[in-house]
Protein backbone atom coordinates (compact mmCIF):
# COMPACT_ATOMS: atom_id res chain seq x y z
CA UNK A 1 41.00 -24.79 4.07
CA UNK A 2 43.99 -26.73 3.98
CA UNK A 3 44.64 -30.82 2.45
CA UNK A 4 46.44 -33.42 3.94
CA UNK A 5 50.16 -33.59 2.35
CA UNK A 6 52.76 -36.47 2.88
CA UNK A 7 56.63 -35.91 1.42
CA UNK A 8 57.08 -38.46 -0.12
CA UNK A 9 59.64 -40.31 -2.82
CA UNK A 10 58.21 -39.98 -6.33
CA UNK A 11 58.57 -44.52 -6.89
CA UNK A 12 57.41 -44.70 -3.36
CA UNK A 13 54.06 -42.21 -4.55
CA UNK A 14 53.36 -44.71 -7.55
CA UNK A 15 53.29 -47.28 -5.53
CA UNK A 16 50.58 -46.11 -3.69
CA UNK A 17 48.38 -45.89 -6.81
CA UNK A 18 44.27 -46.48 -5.34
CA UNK A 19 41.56 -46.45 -7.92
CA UNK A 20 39.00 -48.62 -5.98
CA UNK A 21 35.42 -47.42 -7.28
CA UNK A 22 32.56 -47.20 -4.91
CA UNK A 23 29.01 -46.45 -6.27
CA UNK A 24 27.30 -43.35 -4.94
CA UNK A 25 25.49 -43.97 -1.59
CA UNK A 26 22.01 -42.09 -0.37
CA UNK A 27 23.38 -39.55 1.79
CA UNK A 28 22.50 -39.72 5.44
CA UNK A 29 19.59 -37.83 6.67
CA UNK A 30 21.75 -36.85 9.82
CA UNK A 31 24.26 -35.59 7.49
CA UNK A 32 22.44 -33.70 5.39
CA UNK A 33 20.64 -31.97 8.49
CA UNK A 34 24.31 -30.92 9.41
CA UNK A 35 25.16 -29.89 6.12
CA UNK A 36 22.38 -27.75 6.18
CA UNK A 37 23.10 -26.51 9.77
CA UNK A 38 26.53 -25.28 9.47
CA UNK A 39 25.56 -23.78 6.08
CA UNK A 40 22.77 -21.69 7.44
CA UNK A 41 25.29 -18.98 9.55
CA UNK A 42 27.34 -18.04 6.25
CA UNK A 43 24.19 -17.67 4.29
CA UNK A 44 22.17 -15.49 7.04
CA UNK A 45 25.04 -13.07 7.01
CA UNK A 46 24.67 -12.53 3.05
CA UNK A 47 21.10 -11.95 3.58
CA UNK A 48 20.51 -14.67 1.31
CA UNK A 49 16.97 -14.72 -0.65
CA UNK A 50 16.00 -17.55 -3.39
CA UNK A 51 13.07 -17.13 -6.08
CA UNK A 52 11.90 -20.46 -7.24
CA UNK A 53 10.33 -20.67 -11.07
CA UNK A 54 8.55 -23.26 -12.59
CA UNK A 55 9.60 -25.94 -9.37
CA UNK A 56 5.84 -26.98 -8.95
CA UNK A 57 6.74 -29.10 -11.93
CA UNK A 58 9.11 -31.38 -9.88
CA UNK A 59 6.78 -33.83 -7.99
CA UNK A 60 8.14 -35.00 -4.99
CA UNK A 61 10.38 -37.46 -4.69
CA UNK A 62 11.14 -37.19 -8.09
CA UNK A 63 15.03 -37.22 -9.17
CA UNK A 64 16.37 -34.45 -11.00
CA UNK A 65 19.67 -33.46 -12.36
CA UNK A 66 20.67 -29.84 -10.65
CA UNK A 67 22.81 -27.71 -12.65
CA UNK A 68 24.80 -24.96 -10.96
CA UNK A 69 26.88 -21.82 -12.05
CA UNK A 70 30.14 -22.24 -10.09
CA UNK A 71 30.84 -18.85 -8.42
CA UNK A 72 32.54 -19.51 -5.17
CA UNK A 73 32.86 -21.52 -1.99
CA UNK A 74 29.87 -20.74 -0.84
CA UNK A 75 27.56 -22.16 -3.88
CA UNK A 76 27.34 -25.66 -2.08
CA UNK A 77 26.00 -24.31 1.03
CA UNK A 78 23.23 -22.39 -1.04
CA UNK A 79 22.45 -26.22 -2.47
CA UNK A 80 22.51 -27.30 0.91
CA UNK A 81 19.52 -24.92 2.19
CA UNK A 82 17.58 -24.84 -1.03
CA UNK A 83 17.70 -28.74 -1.66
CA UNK A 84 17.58 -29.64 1.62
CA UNK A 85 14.24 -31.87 1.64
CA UNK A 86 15.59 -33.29 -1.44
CA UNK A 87 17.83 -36.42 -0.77
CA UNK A 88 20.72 -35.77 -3.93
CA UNK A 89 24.45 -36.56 -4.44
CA UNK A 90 26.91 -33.94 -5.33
CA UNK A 91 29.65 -34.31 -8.12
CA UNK A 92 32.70 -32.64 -7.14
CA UNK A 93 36.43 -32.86 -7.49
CA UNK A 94 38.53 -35.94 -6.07
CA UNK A 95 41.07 -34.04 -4.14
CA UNK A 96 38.04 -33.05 -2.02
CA UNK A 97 37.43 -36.33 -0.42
CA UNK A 98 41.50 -36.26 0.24
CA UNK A 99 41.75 -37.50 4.12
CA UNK A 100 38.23 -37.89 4.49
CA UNK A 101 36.53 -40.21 1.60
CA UNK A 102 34.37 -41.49 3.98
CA UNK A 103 32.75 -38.63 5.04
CA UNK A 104 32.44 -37.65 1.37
CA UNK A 105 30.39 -40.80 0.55
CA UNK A 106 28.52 -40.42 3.11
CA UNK A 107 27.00 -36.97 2.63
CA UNK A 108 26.62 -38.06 -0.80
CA UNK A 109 29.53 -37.21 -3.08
CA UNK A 110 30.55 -38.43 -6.48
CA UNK A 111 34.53 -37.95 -7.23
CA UNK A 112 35.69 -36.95 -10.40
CA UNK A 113 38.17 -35.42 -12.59
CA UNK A 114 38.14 -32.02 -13.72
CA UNK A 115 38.43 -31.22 -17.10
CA UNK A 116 39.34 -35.13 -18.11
CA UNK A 117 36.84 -37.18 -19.83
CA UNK A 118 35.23 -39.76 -17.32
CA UNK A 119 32.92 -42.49 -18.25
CA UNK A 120 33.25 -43.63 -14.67
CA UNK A 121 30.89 -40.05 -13.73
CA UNK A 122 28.41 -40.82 -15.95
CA UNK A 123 27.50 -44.10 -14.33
CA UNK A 124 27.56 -43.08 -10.64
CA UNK A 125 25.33 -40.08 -11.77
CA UNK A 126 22.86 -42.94 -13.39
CA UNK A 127 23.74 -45.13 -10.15
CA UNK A 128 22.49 -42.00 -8.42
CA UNK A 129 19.56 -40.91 -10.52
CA UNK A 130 17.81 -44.73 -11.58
CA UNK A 131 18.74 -47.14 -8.34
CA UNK A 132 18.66 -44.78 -5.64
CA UNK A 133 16.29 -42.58 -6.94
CA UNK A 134 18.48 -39.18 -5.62
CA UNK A 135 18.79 -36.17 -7.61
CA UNK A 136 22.17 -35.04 -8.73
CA UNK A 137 24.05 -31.80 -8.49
CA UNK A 138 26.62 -30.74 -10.76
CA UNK A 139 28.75 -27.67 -11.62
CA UNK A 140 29.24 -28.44 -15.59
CA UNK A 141 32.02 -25.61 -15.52
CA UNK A 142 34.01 -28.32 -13.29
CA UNK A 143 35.84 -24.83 -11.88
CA UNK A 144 35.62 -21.21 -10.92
CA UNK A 145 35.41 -18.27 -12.48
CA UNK A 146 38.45 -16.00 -12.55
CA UNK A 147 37.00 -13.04 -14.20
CA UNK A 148 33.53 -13.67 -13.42
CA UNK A 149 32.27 -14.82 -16.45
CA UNK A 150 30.98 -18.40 -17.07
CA UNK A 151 34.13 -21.21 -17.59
CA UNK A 152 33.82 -23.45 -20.87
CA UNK A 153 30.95 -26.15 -20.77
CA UNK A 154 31.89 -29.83 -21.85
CA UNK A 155 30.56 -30.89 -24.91
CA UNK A 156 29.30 -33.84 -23.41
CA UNK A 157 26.86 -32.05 -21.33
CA UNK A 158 23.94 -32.76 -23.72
CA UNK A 159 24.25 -36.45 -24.00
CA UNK A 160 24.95 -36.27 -20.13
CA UNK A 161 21.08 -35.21 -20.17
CA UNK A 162 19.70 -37.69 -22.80
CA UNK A 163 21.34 -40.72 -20.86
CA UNK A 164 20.12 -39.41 -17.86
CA UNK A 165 16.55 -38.35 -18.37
CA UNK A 166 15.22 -36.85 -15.49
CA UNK A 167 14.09 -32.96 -15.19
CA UNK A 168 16.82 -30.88 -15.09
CA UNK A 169 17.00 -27.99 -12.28
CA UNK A 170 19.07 -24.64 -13.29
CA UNK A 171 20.50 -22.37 -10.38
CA UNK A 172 22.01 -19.00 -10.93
CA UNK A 173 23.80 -17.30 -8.17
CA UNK A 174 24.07 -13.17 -7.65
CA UNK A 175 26.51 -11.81 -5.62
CA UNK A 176 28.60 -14.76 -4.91
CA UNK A 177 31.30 -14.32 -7.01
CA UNK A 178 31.15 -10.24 -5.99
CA UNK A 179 31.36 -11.25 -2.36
CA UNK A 180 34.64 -13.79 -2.89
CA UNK A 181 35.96 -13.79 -6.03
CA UNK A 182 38.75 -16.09 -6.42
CA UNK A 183 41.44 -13.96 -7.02
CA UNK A 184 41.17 -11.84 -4.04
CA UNK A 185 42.90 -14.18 -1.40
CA UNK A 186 40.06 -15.65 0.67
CA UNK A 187 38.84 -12.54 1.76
CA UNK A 188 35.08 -11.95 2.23
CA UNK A 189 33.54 -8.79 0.91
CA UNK A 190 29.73 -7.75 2.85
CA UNK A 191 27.52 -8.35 -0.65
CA UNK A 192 23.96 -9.79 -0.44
CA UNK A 193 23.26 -12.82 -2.10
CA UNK A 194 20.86 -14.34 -3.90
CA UNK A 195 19.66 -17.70 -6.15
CA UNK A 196 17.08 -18.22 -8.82
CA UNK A 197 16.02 -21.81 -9.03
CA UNK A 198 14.12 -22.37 -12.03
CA UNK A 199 12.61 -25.70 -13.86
CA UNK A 200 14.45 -25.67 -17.06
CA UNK A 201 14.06 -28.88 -19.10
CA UNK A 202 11.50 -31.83 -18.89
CA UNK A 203 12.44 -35.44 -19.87
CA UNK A 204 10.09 -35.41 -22.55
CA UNK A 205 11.68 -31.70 -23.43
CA UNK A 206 15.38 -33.71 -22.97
CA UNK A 207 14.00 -37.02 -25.87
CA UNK A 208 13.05 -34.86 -28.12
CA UNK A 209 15.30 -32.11 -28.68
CA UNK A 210 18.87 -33.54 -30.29
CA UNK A 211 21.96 -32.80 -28.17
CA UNK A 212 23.68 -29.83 -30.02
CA UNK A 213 19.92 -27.94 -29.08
CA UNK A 214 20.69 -29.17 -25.48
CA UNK A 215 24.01 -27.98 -25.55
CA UNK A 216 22.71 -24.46 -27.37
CA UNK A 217 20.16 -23.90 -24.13
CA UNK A 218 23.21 -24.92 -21.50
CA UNK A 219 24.97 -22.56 -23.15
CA UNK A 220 22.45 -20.19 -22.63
CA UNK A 221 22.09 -20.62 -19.36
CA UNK A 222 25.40 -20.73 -18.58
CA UNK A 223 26.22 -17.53 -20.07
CA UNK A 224 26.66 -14.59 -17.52
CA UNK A 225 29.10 -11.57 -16.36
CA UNK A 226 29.26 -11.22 -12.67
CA UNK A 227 31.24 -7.72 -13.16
CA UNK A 228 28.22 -6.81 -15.37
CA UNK A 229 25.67 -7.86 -12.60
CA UNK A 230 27.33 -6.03 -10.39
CA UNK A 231 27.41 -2.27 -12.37
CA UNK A 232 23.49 -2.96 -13.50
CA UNK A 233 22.48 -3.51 -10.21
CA UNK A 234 24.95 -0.73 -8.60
CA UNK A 235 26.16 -3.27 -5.60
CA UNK A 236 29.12 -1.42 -4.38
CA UNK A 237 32.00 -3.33 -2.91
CA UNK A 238 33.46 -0.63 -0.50
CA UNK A 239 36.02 -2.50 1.24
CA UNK A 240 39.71 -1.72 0.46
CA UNK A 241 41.02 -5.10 -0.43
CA UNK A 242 39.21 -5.13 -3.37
CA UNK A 243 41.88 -5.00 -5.78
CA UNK A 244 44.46 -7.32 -3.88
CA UNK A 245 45.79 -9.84 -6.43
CA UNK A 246 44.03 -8.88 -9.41
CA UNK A 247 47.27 -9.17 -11.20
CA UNK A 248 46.32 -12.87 -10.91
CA UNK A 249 43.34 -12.48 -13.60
CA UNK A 250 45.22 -9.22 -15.15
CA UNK A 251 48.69 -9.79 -15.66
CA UNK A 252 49.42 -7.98 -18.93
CA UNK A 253 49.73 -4.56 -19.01
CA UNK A 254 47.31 -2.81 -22.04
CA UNK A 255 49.24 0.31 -22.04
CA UNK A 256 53.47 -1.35 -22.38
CA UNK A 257 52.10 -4.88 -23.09
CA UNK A 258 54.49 -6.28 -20.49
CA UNK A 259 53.67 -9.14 -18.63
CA UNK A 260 53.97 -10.21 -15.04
CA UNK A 261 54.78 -7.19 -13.49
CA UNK A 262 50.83 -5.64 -12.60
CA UNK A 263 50.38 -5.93 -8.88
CA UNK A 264 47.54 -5.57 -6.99
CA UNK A 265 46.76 -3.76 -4.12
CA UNK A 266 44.23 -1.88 -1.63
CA UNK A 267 42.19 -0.79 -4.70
CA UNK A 268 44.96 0.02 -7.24
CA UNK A 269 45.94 -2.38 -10.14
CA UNK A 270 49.81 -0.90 -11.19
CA UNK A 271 51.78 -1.83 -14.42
CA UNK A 272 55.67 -2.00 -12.25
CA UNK A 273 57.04 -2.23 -15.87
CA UNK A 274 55.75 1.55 -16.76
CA UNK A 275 53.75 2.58 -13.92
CA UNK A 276 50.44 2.76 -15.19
CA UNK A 277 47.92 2.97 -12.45
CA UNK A 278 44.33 1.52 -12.38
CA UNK A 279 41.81 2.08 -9.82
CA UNK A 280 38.67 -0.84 -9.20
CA UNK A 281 36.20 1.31 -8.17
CA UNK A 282 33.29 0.38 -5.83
CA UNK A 283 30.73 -0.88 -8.91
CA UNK A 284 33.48 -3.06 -10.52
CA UNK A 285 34.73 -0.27 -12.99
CA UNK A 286 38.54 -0.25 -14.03
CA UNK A 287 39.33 3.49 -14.20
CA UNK A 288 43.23 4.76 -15.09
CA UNK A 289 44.24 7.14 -12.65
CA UNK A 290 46.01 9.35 -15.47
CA UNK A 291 45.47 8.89 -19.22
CA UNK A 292 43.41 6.52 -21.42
CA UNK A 293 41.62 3.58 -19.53
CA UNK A 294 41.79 1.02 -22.59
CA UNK A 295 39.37 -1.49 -20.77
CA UNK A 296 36.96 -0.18 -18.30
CA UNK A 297 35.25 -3.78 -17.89
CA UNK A 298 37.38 -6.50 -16.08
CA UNK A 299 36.08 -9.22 -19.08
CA UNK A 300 36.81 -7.16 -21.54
CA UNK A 301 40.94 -7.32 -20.61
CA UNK A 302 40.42 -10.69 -19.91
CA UNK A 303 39.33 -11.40 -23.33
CA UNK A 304 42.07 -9.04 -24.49
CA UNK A 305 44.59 -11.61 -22.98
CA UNK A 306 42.81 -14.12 -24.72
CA UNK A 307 43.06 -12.66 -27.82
CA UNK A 308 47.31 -11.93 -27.23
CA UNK A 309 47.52 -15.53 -25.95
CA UNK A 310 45.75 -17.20 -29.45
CA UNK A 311 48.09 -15.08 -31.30
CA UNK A 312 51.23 -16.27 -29.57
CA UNK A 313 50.16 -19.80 -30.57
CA UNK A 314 49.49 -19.00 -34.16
CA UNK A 315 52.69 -17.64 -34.41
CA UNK A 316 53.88 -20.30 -32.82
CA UNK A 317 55.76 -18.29 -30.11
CA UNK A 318 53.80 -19.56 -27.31
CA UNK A 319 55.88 -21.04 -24.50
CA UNK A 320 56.06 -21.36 -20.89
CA UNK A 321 58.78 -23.03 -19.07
CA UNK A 322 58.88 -22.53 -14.91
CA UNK A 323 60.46 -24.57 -12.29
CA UNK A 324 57.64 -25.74 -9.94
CA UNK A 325 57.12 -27.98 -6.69
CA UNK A 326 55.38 -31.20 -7.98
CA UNK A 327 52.53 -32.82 -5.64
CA UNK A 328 50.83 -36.26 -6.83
CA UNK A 329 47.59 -37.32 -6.27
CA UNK A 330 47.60 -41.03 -6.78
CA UNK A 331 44.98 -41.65 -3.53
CA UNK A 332 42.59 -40.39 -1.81
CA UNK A 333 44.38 -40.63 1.25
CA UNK A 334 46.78 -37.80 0.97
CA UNK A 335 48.58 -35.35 -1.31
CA UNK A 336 51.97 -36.36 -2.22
CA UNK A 337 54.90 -33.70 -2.49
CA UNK A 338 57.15 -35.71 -4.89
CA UNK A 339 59.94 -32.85 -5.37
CA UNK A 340 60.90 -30.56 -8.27
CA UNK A 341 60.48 -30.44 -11.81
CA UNK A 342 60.42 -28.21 -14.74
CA UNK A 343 56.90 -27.55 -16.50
CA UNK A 344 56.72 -26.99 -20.13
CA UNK A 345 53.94 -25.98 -22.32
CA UNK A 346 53.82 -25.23 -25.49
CA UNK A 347 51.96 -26.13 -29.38
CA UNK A 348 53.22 -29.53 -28.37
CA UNK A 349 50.68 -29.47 -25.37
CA UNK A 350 52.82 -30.18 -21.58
CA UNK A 351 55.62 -31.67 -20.62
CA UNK A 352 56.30 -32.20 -16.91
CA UNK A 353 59.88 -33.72 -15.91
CA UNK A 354 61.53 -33.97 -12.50
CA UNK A 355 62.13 -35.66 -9.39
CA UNK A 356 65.44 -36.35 -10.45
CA UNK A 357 65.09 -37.43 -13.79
CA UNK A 358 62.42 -40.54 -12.80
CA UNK A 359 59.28 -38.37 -13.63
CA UNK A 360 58.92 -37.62 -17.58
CA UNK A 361 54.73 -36.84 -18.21
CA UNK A 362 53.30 -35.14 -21.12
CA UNK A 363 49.81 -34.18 -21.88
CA UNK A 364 48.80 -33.27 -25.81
CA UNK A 365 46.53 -30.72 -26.23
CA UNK A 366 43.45 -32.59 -27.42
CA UNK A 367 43.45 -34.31 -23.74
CA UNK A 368 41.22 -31.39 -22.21
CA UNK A 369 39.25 -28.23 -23.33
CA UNK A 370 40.53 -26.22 -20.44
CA UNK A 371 42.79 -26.69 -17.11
CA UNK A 372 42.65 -27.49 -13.97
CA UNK A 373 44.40 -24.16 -12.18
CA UNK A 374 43.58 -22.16 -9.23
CA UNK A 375 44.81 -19.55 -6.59
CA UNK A 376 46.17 -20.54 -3.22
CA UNK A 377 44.77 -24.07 -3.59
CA UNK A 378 44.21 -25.31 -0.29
CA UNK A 379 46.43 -22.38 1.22
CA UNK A 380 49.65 -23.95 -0.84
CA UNK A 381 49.77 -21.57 -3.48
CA UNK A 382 48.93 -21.13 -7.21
CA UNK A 383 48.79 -24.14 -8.88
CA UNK A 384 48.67 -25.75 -12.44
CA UNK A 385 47.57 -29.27 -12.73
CA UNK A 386 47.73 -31.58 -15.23
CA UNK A 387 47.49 -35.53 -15.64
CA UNK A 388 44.51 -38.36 -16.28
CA UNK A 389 42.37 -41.14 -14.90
CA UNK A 390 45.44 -42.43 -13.07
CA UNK A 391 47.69 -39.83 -11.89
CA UNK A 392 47.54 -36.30 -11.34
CA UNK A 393 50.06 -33.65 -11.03
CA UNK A 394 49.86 -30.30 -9.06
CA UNK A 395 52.39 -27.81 -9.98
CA UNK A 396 53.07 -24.97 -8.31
CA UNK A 397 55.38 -22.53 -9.76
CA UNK A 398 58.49 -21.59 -8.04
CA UNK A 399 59.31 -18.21 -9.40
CA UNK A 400 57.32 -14.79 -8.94
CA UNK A 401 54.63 -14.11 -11.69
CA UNK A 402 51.44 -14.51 -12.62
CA UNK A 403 51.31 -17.74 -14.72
CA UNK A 404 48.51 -19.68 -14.18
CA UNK A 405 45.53 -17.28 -16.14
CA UNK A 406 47.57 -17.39 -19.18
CA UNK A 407 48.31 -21.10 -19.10
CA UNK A 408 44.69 -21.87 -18.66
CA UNK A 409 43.81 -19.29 -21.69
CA UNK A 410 46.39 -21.09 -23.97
CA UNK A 411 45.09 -24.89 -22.55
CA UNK A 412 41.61 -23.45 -24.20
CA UNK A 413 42.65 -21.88 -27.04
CA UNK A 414 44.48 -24.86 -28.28
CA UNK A 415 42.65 -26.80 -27.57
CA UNK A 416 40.22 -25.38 -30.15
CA UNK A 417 42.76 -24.41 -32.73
CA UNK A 418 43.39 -28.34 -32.64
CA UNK A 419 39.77 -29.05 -33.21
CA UNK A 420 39.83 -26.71 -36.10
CA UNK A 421 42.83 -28.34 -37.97
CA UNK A 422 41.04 -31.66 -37.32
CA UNK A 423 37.97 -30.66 -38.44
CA UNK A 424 36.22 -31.95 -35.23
CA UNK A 425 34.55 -28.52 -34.62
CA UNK A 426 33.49 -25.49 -36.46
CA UNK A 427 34.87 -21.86 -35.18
C-alpha cells in the first residue's frame, strides 16, 4: 500500500499547514457492507473462526468501546466481519486518511496522533459514543508489534474509560501476527486465524473501580507473546521467508555484541561481524547452528536489547546520529518530501535539522512514552517519526542499518528513566 507524496519546498510545506476538525460521522451502511465485503476473501483464506464470551451482555444497539490487540494489517478486517451489524467508528492514524479523508469519514474514522497526547480524540470518541450513539474501536497500543509481544499502553487509557462509560469489548487475535509479522516485508505466511471477543468491563464495573485498577486489568489484557502462542500451540510456519529481515527486530549480535551487521535471510539470522548463524525454525524457535544459542525465544533478545539500550542511557553513551530523507505531514492531502536532514537522538531527547538550514525541530523526551517507527511504511522504507499536534516528521534513514528498533527501545526507556527522576512514576 503506497501514500500520496508531493516534493515539495520545506516554507512552501508550512504553508500548507490544515488542522480543520470534523466530528466523527455514522458510517454509511453501504460502506460498511463493502468494508465487510472486501474483508471477507482475506479472512476465508486464514480459515478464520471467532468465539464470543460474555457478548449477550451488550444489548443491541447499545454503544460500546472495542478494544483491540494490534497484530497486523489484517486486524481491521476481522472488526469489519465480527462488528459488522454494529454501526461503530474506528480510531486510527492520520496519515491514513492521506488522499482520501473523505472516504475515511465516511466509513467512520477518527484521526489521530500516535503516541502524542490528544484531547481532540477523546471528544470525537464521546462525539461518537453519546450523540451518535456508535460504538468505538480502538487499538490502545496506537502501533504494531515488532517482536510480537504487546506495545506500551497509554496511561490515559483508564480515564479514557471513566469519561466514556459505555461497556467495553476486548478482542484478542491468534495467528495474525504469525501469519504477517511486520518485520518480514509484506509477505503472507498460510497460518489460521482466529479472535476471541469477550465482554470485559460494565459501566457500572468502569464507576466504580478507580483508574490505576482500570489500567491494572488493560494491562492484563493486553499482555501476550505471539512467539509463545505460536510454540504452545505447535503452528508451524514452513515457508522459507520466514527469517527475511529479522535483523530489523534483532540487530545486535548476543555472541560479539556488534550491532547492525545481523542479516536476515531464507530462514537464517547471521551475525556478518563474526559469523554466528541462527536458524528460525518452523515453531518460532531461535536455534544456533554451531555453539551456544544464548536466546532461544525471539522476546527474550528483544528484551536483551532493551536491557543494552537502558544501559547506554545510564551511562550516558546513548546516541544516534543518521542522515535521513525528511517527509512532512502538515495535511491530509498529501505527504510532503521536504529534503534532507540529520536526526539526532540522544538523553537530550531529538533533534531534527535540515532542508538547508530552515528546519531546526526538537522533541524532549517527556513528549511521548514510545515512537512512532515502522518497516517499509507505505513501501518507502523504514521510518522514524517524530513531531506534535501540528507538524509531523517522517525520517527515513539514509545509510544501511538497522536503526529504527533501537531508537524506539531508547524513546521508551527514557522516557521512563525521566519519569523516575521526576518522581511522576514508580519503577
Amino acid at each position: 500500500m503506497k501514500i500520496k507524496v508531493q516534493e515539495l519546498d520545506y516554507e512552501e510545506a508550512l504553508l500548507r499547514m490544515d488542522h480543520s476538525h470534523h466530528n466523527p460521522v455514522k458510517p454509511w451502511l453501504a460502506f460498511r457492507f463493502l468494508l465487510k465485503l472486501v474483508s471477507m476473501p482475506d479472512l476465508k483464506a486464514t480459515h478464520f473462526e471467532c468465539q464470543r464470551i460474555g457478548m449477550e451482555k451488550l444489548q443491541k444497539g447499545e454503544p460500546c468501546l472495542i478494544l483491540m490487540n494490534h497484530s497486523s494489517f489484517i486486524d481491521l478486517k476481522i472488526a469489519s466481519v465480527v462488528f459488522a451489524s454494529r454501526p461503530f467508528n474506528i480510531v486510527c492514524t492520520s496519515d491514513g486518511f492521506v488522499g482520501k479523508s473523505w472516504l475515511m469519514r465516511s466509513i467512520g474514522c477518527i484521526p489521530t496522533q500516535k503516541f502524542v497526547s490528544d484531547v481532540k480524540l477523546v471528544k470525537d470518541m464521546v462525539y461518537a459514543v453519546r450523540k451518535l450513539h456508535n460504538s468505538v474501536l480502538m487499538y490502545p497500543e496506537a502501533s504494531y508489534s515488532f517482536d510480537g509481544t504487546a506495545t506500551p499502553l497509554p496511561e490515559s487509557i483508564g480515564k479514557c474509560l471513566k469519561i466514556l462509560n459505555v461497556p467495553v469489548v476486548m478482542v484478542r487475535t491468534y495467528g495474525a501476527f504469525a501469519r504477517d509479522p511486520l518485520y518480514n516485508g509484506l509477505q503472507l505466511r498460510k497460518v489460521k486465524v482466529s479472535a476471541r471477543v469477550e465482554y470485559l468491563l460494565s459501566p457500572e464495573e468502569i464507576k466504580e473501580k478507580p483508574v490505576e485498577e482500570l489500567n491494572r486489568i488493560l494491562r492484563e489484557q493486553f499482555s501476550f507473546d505471539n512467539f509463545r502462542w505460536q510454540q504452545e500451540n505447535r503452528v508451524a510456519i514452513r515457508e522459507k521467508f520466514r527469517a527475511d529481515y529479522l535483523n530489523r527486530v534483532l540487530y545486535k549480535c548476543p555472541h560479539c555484541k556488534v550491532e547492525g551487521k545481523m542479516m536476515g535471510k531464507g530462514t537464517l539470522l547471521t551475525c556478518r561481524a563474526c559469523g554466528k548463524t541462527y536458524e528460525l525454525t518452523e515453531y518460532g524457535y531461535m536455534q544456533a547452528v554451531d555453539g551456544k544459542t544464548e536466546f532461544p525465544h525471539i522476546p527474550d533478545w528483544y528484551r536483551w536489547e532493551r536491557e543494552c539500550v537502558r544501559e547506554e542511557l545510564t551511562k550516558g553513551t546513548y546516541r544516534l546520529d543518521i542522515p535521513v530523507d525528511i517527509y512532512m505531514m502538515v495535511n491530509t492531502k498529501c505527504i510532503y518530501k521536504v529534503g534532507d536532514g540529520q536526526l539526532c537522538h540522544t538523553t537530550d531527547g531529538f533533534h531534527l535539522t535540515g532542508c538547508a538550514g530552515r528546519l531546526d525541530c526538537s522533541q524532549k523526551p517527556a513528549a511521548s512514552y514510545s515512537l512512532y517507527s515502522d518497516y517499509y511504511w507505505y513501501e518507502i522504507g523504514d521510518m522514524i517519526c517524530i513531531g506534535d499536534q501540528q507538524i509531523l516528521y517522517y525520517c527515513f534513514p539514509k545509510k544501511a542499518g538497522d536503526v529504527v528498533a533501537k531508537t524506539r527501545l531508547a524513546t521508551e526507556e527514557l522516557w521512563k528513566l525521566v519519569r523516575i527522576v521526576t518522581g511522576t512514576r514508580d519503577e
